[in-house]
C-alpha atoms as a PDB file:
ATOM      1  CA  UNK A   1       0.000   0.000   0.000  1.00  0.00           C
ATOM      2  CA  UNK A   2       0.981   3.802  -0.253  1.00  0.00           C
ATOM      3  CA  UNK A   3       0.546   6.449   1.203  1.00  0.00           C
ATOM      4  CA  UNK A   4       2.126  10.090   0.326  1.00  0.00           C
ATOM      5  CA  UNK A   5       2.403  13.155   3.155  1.00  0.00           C
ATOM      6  CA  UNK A   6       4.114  15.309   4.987  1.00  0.00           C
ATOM      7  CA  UNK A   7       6.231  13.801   8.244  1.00  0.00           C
ATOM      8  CA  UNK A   8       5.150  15.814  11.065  1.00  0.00           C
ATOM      9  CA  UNK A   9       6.718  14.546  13.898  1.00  0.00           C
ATOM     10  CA  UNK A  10       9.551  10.831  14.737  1.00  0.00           C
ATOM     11  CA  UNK A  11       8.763   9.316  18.319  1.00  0.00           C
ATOM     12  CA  UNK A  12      10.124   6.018  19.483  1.00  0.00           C
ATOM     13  CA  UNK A  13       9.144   3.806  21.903  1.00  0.00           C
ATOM     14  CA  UNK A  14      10.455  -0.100  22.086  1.00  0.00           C
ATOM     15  CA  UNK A  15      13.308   0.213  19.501  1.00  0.00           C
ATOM     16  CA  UNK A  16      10.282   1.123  16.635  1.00  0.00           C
ATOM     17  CA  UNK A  17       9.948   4.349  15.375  1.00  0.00           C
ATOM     18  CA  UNK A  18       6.429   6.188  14.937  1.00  0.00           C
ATOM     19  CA  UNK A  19       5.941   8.912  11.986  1.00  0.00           C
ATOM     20  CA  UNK A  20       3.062  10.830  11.897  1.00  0.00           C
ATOM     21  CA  UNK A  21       2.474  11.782   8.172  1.00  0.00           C
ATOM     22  CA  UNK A  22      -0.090  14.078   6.830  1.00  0.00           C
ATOM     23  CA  UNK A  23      -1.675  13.476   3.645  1.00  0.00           C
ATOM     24  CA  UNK A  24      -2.414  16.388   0.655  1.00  0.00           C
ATOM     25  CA  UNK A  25      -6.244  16.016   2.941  1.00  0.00           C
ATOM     26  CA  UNK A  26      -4.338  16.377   6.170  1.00  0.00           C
ATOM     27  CA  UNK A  27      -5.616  13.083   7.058  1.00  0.00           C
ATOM     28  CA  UNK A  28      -3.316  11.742   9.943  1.00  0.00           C
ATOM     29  CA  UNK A  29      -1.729   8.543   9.295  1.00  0.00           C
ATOM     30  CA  UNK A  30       1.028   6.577  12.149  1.00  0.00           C
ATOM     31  CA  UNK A  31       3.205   4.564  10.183  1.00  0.00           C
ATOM     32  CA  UNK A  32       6.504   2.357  11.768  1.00  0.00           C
ATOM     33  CA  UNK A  33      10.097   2.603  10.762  1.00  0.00           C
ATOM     34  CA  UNK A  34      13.005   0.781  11.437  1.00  0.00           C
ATOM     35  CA  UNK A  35      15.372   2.804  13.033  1.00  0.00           C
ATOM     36  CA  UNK A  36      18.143   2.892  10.160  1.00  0.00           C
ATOM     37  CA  UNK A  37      15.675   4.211   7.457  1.00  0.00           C
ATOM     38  CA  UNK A  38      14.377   6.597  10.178  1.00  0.00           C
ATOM     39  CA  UNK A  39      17.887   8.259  10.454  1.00  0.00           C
ATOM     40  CA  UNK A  40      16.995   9.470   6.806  1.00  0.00           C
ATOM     41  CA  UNK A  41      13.607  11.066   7.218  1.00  0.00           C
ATOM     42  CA  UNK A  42      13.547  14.584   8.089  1.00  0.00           C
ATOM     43  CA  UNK A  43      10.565  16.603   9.953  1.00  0.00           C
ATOM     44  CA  UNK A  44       8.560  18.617   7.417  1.00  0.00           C
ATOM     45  CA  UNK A  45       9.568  17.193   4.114  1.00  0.00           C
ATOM     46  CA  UNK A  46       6.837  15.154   2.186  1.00  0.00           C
ATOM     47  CA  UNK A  47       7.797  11.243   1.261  1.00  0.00           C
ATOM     48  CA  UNK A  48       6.016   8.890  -0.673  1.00  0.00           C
ATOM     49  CA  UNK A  49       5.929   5.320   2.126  1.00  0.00           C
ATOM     50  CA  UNK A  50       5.082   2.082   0.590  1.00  0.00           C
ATOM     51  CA  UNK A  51       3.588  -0.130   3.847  1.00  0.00           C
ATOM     52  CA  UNK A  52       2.353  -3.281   5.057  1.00  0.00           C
ATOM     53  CA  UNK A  53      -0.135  -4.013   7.481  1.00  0.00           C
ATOM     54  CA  UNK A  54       1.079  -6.022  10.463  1.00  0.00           C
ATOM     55  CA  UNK A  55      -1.677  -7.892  11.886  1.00  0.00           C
ATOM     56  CA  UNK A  56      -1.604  -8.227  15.475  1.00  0.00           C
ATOM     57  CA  UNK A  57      -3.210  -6.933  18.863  1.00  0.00           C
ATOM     58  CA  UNK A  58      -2.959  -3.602  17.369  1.00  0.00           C
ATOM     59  CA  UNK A  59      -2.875  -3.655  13.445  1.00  0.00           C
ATOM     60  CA  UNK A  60      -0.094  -1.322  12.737  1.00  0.00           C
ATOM     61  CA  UNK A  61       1.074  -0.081   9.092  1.00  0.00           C
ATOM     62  CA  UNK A  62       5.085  -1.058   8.879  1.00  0.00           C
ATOM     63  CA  UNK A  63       7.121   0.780   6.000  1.00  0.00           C
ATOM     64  CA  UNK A  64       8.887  -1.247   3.834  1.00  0.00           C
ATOM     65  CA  UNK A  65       9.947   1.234   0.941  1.00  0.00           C
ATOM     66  CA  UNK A  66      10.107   4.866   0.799  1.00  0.00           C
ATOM     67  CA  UNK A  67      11.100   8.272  -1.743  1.00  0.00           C
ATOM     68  CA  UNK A  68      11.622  11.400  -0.937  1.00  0.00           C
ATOM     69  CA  UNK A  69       9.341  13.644  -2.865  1.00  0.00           C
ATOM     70  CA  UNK A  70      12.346  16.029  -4.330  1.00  0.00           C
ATOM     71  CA  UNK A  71      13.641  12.328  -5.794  1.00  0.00           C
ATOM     72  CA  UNK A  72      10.683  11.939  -7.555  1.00  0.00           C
ATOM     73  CA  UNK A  73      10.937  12.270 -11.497  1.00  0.00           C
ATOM     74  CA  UNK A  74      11.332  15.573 -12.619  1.00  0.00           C
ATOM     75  CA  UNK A  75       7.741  15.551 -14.097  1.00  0.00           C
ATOM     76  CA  UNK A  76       6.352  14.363 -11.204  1.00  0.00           C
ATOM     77  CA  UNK A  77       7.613  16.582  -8.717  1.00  0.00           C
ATOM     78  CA  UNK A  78       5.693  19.754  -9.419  1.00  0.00           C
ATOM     79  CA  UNK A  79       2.608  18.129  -8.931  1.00  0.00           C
ATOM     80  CA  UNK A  80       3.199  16.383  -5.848  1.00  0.00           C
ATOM     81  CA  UNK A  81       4.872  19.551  -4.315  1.00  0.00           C
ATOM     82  CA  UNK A  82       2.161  21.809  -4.815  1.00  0.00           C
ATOM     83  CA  UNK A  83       0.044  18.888  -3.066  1.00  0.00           C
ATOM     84  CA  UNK A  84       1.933  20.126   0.059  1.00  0.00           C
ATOM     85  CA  UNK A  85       3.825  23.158  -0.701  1.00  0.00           C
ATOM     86  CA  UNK A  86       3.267  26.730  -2.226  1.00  0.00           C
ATOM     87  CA  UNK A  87       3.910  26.715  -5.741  1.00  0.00           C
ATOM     88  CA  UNK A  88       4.746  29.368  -8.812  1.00  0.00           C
ATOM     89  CA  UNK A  89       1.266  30.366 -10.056  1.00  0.00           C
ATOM     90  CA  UNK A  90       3.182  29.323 -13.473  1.00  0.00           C
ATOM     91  CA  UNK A  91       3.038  25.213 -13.696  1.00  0.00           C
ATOM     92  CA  UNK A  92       6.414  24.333 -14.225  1.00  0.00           C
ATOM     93  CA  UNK A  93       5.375  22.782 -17.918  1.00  0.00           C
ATOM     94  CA  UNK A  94       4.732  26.105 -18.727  1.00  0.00           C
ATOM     95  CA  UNK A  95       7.589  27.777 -17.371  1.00  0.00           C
ATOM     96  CA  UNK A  96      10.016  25.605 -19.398  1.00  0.00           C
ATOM     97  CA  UNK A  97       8.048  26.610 -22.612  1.00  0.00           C
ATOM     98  CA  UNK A  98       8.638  30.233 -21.438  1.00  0.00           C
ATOM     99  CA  UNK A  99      12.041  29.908 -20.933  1.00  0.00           C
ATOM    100  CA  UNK A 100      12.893  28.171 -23.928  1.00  0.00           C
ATOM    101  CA  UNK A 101      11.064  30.715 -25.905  1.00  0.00           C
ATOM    102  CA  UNK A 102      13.454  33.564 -25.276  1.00  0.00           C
ATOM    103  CA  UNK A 103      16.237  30.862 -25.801  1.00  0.00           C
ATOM    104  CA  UNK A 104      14.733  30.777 -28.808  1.00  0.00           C
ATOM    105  CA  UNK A 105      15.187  35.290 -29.291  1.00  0.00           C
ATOM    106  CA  UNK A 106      18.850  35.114 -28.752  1.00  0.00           C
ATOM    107  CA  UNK A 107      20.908  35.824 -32.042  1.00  0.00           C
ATOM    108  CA  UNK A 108      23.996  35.693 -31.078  1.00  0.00           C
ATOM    109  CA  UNK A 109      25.273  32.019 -30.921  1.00  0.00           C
ATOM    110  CA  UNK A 110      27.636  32.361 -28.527  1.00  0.00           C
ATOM    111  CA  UNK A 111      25.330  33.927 -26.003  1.00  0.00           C
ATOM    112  CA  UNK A 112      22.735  31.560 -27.148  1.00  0.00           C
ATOM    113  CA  UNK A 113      24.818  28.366 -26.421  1.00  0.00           C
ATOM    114  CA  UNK A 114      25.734  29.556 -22.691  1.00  0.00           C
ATOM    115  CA  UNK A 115      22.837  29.722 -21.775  1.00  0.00           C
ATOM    116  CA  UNK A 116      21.272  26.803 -23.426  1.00  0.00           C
ATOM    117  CA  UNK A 117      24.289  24.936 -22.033  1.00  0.00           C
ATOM    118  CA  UNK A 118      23.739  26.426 -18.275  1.00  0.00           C
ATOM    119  CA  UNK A 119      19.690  25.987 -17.918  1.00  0.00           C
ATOM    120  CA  UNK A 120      20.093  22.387 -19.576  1.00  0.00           C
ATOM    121  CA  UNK A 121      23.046  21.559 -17.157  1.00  0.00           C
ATOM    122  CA  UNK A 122      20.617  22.574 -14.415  1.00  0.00           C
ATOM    123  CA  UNK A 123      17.444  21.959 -15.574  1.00  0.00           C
ATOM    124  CA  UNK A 124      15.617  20.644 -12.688  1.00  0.00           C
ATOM    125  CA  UNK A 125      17.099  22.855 -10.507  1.00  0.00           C
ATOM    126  CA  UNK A 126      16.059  26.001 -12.341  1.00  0.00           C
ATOM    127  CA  UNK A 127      12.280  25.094 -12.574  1.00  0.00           C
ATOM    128  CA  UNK A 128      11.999  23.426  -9.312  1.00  0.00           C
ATOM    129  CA  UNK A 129      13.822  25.446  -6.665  1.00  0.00           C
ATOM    130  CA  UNK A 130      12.756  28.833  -5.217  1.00  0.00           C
ATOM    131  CA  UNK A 131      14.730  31.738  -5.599  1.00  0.00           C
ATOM    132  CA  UNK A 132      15.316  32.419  -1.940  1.00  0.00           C
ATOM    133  CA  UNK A 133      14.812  30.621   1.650  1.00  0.00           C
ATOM    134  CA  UNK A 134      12.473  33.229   2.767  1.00  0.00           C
ATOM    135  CA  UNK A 135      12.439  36.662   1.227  1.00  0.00           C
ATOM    136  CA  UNK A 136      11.410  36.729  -2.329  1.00  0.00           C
ATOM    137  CA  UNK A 137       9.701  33.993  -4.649  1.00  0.00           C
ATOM    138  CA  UNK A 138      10.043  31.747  -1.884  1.00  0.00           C
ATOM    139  CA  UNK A 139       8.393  28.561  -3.264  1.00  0.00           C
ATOM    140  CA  UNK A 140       8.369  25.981  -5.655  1.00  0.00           C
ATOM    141  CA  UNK A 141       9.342  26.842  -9.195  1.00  0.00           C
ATOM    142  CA  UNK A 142      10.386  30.416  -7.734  1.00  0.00           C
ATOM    143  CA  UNK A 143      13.491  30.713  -9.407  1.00  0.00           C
ATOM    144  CA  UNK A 144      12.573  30.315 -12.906  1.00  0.00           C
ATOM    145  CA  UNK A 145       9.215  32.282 -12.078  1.00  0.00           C
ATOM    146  CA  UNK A 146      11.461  35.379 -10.639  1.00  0.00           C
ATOM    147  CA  UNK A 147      13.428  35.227 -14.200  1.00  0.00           C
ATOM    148  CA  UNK A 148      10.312  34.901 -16.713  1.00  0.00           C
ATOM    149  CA  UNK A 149       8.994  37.993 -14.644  1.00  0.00           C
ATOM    150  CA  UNK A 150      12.187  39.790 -15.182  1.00  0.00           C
ATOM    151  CA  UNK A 151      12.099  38.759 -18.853  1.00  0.00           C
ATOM    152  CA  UNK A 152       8.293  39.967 -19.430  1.00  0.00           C
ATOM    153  CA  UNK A 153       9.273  43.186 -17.495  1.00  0.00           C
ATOM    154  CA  UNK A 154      12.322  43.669 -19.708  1.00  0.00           C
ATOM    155  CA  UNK A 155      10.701  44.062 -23.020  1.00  0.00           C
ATOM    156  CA  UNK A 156       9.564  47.316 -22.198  1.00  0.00           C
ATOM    157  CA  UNK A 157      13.187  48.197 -21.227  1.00  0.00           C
ATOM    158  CA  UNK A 158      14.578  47.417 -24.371  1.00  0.00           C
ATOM    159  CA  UNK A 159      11.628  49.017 -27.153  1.00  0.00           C
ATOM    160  CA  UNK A 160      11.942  52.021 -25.014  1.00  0.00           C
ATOM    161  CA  UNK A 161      16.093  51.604 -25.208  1.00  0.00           C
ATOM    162  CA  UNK A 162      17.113  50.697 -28.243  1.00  0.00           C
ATOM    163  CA  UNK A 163      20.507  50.652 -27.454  1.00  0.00           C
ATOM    164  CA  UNK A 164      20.324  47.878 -24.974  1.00  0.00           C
ATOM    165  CA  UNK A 165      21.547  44.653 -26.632  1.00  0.00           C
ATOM    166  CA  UNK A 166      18.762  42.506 -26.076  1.00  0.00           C
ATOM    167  CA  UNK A 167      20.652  39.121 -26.196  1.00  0.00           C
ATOM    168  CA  UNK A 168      22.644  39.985 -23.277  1.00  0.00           C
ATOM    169  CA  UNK A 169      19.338  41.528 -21.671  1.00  0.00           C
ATOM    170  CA  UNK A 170      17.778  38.035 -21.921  1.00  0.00           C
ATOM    171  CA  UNK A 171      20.593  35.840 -21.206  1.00  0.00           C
ATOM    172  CA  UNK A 172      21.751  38.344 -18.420  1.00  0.00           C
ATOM    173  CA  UNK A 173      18.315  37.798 -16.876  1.00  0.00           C
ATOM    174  CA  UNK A 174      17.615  33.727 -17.454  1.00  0.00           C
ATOM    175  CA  UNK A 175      21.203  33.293 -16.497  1.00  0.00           C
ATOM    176  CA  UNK A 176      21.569  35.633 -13.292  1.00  0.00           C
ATOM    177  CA  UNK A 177      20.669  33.330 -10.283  1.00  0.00           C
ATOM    178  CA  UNK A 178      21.856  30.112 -11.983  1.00  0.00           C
ATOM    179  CA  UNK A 179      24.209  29.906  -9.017  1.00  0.00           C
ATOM    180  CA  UNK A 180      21.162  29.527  -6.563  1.00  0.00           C
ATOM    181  CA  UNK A 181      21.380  25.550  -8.102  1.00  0.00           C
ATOM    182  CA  UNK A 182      24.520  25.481  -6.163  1.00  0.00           C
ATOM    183  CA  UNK A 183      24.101  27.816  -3.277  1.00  0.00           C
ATOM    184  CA  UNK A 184      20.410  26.344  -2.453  1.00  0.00           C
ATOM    185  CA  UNK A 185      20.288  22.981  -0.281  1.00  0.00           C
ATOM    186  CA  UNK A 186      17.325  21.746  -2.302  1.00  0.00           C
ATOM    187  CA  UNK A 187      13.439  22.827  -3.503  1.00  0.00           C
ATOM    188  CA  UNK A 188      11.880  22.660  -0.351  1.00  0.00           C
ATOM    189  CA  UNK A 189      12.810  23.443   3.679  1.00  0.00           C
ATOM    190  CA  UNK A 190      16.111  24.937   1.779  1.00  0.00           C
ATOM    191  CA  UNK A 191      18.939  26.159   3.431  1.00  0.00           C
ATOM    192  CA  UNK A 192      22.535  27.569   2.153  1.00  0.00           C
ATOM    193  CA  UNK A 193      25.097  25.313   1.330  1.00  0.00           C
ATOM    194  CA  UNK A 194      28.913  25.542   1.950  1.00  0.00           C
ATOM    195  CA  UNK A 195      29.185  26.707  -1.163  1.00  0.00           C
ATOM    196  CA  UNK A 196      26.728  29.051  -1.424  1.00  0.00           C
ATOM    197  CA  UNK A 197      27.613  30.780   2.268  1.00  0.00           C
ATOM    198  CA  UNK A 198      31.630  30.928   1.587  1.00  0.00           C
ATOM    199  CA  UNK A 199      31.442  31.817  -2.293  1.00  0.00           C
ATOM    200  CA  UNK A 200      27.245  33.125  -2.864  1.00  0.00           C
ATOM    201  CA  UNK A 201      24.970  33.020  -5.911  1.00  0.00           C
ATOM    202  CA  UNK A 202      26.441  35.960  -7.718  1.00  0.00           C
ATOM    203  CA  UNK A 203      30.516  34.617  -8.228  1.00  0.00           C
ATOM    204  CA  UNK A 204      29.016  30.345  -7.953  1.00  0.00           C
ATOM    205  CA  UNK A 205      26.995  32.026 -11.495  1.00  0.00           C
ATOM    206  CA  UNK A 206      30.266  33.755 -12.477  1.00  0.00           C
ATOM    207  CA  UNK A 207      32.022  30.399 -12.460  1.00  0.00           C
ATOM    208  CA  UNK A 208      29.166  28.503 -13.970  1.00  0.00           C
ATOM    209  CA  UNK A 209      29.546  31.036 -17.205  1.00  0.00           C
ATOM    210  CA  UNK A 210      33.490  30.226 -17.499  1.00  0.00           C
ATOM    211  CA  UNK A 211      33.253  26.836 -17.070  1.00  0.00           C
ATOM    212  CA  UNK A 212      30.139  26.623 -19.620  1.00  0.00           C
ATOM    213  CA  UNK A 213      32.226  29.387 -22.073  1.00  0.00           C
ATOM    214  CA  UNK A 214      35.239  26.727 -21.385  1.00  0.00           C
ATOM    215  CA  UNK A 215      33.336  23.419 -22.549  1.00  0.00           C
ATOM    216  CA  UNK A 216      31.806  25.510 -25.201  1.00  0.00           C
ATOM    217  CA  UNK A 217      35.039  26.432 -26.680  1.00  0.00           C
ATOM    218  CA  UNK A 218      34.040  30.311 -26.416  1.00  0.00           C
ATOM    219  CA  UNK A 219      36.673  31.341 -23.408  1.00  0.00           C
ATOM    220  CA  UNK A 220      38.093  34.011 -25.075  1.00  0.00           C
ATOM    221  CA  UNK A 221      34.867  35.355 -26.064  1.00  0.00           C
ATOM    222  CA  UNK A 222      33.887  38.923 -25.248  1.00  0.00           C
ATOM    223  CA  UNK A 223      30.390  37.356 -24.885  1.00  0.00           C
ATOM    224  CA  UNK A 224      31.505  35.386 -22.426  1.00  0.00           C
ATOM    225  CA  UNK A 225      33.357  37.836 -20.151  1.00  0.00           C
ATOM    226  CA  UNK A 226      30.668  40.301 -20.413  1.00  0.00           C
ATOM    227  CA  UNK A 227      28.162  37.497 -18.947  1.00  0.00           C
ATOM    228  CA  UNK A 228      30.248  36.884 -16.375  1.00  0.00           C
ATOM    229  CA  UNK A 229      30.202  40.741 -15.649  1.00  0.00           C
ATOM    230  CA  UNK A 230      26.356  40.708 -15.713  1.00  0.00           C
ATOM    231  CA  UNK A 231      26.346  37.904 -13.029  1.00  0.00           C
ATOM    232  CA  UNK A 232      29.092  39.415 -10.425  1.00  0.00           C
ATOM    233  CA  UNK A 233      27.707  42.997 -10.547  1.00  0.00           C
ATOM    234  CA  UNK A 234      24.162  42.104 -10.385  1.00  0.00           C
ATOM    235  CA  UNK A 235      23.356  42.993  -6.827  1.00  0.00           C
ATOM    236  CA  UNK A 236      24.419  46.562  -8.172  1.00  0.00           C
ATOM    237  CA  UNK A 237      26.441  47.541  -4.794  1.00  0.00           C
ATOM    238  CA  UNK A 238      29.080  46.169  -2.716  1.00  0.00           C
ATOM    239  CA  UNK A 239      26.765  46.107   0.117  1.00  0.00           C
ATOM    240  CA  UNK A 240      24.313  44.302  -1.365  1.00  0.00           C
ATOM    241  CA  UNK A 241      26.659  41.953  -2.208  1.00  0.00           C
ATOM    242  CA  UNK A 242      28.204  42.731  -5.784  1.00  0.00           C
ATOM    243  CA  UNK A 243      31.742  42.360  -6.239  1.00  0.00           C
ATOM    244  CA  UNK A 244      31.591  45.167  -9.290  1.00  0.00           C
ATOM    245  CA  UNK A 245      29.496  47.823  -9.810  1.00  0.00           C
ATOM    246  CA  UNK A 246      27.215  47.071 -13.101  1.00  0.00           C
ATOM    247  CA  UNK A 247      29.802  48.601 -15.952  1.00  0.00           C
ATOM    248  CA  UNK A 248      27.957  47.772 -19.061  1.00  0.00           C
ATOM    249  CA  UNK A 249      23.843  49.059 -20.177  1.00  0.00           C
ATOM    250  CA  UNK A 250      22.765  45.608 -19.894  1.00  0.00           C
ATOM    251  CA  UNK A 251      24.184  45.134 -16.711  1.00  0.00           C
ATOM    252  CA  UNK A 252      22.877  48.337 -14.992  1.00  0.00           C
ATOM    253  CA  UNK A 253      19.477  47.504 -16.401  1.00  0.00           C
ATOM    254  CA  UNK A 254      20.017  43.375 -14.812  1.00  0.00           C
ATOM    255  CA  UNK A 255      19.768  44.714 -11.516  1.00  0.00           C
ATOM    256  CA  UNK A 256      17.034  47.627 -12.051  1.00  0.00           C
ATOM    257  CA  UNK A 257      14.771  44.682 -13.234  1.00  0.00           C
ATOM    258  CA  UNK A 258      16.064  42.081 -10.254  1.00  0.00           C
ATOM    259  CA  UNK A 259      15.518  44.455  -7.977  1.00  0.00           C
ATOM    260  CA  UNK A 260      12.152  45.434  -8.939  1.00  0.00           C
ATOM    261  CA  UNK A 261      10.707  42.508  -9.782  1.00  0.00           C
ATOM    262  CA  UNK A 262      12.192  41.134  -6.184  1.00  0.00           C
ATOM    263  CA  UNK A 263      10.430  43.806  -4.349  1.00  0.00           C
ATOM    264  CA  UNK A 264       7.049  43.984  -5.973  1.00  0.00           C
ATOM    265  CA  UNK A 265       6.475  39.947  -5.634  1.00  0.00           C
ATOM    266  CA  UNK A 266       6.985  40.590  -2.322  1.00  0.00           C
ATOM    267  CA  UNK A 267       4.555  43.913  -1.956  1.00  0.00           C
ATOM    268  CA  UNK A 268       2.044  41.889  -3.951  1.00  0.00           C
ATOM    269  CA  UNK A 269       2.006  38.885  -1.683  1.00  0.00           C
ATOM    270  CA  UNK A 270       1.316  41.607   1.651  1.00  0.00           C
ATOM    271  CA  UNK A 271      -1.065  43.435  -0.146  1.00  0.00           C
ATOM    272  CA  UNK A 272      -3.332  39.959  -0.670  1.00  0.00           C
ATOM    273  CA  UNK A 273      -2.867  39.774   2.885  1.00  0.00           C
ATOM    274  CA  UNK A 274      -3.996  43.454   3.721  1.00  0.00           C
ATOM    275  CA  UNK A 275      -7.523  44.768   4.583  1.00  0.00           C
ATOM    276  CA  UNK A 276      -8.754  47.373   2.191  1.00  0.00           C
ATOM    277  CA  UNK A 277      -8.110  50.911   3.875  1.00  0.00           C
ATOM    278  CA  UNK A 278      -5.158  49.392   5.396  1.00  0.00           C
ATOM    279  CA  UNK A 279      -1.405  49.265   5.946  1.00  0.00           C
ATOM    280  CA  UNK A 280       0.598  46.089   4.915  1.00  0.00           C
ATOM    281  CA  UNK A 281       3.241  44.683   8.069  1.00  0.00           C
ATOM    282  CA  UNK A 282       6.422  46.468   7.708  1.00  0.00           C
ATOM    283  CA  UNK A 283       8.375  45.130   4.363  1.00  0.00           C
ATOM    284  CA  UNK A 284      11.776  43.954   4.974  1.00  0.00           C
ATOM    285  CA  UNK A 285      12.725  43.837   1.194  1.00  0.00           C
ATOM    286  CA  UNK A 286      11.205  47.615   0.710  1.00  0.00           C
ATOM    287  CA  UNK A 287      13.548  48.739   4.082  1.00  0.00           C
ATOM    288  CA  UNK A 288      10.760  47.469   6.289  1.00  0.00           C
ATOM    289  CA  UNK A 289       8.222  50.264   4.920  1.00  0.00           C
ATOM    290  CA  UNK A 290       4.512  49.653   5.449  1.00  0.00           C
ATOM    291  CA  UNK A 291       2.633  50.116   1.975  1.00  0.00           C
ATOM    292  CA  UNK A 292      -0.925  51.174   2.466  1.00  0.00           C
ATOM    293  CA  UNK A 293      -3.837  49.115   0.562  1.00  0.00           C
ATOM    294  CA  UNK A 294      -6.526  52.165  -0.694  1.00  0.00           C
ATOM    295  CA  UNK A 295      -9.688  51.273   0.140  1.00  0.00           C
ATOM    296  CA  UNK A 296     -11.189  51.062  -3.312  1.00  0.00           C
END
């Protein structure tokens, strides 16, 4: 039999181990473990258990088999998440379409093939993992949600500026938290790795683009060093966390966009929260300002 939930709390008592999983109907379920596979199961994180039934004094329901959710299939894994999780408003189907589409608007083939390269190299990563812990896009399939919003919002930027090169416009954007794959723990309950605390998103990306440009055959590429400029300077300021200030159009305009679209998920999320005629709980990402809903 199966049986797929959230673990919400590991007792013991007589050597066995108790979970108590939740279902996607928050029906409660007690289910036994040996204690070597219980080692591996972590509060909070959603499994799929395949059980017996013991038949005894007390029937009990004795796991012989079980997956993680985030080890499910790629194509399965959206759709179980969301069962348990908050999830992109965009399915993630639909967010790799997206994605690929603006692939698809990049002319120049070197720019064209780092990034193809990149988002194919970490694929599930990209559409399953959020694009923070806590602050902004926060949930499953936030990441690549976060960059189609950038890329939607950018359009505007570049009929408006013609001189922006819109190749490195999209790239810069689809291609700007690709270090997240490495810096975030995993899609769910995520935390920062070793990686991403000692080295961060912004040079872990940086590296990504050399190593891709290096594969690719492209490392003395202009194309390539200017992505890699687009990546480190993103953040805009040192104390934001950029190691360069943006130096190129494309650049500056990378973290205009970030940083709006960062903020405004955010504001949107309060404001569904907020009363008419009143003010949203202080912001952190908008320096902890309270934004007032108008009453019509």
């Amino acid at each position: 039999m199966e049986l797929t939930g959230i673990v919400t709390s590991i007792s013991t008592s007589d050597g066995i181990y108790n979970l108590i999983v939740s279902d996607k109907d928050k029906t409660i379920a007690n289910l036994k473990i040996s204690p070597e596979d219980a080692k591996n199961i972590k509060v909070g994180l959603a499994y799929s258990f395949q059980y017996e039934i013991v038949f005894g004094e007390r029937n009990t329901k004795k796991v012989t088999s079980y997956t993680c959710v985030t080890d499910l299939p790629f194509e399965l894994q959206d759709k179980t998440l969301r069962e348990f999780f908050k999830g992109s408003p965009i399915e993630i189907k639909d967010a790799v379409k997206e994605i690929n589409k603006y692939i698809d608007k990049i002319k120049n083939p070197v720019i064209k093939d780092i990034t193809k390269y990149l988002i194919d190299l970490y694929h599930d990563q990209y559409f399953i993992y959020p694009a923070a812990s806590k602050m902004h896009h926060a949930y499953i399939g936030g990441l690549a949600h976060h960059c189609i919003g950038m890329l939607h919002m950018s359009e505007g930027f570049i009929e408006n500026y013609p001189f922006l090169d819109s190749d490195y416009v999209y790239a810069g954007i689809m291609l700007h938290d690709i270090g997240k794959s490495i810096e975030l723990s995993g899609a769910v309950h995520t935390e920062y790795t070793v990686k991403g605390q000692l080295l961060g998103h912004l040079v872990l990306g940086a590296i990504e683009i050399s190593n891709a440009a290096t594969h690719l055959g492209y490392q003395n590429k202009e194309e390539a060093l200017l992505l890699e400029h687009m990546l480190i300077s993103h953040h805009g300021v040192p104390q934001f966390g950029s190691p360069k200030k943006p130096l190129t159009a494309e650049a500056l305009v990378l973290w205009y966009i970030d940083t709006i679209d960062s903020k405004f998920r955010v504001l949107g999320e309060e404001l569904e929260k907020t009363n008419n005629g009143e003010f949203t709980e202080a912001i952190g990402v908008i320096d902890k300002s309270k934004i007032y809903k108008p009453n019509n």
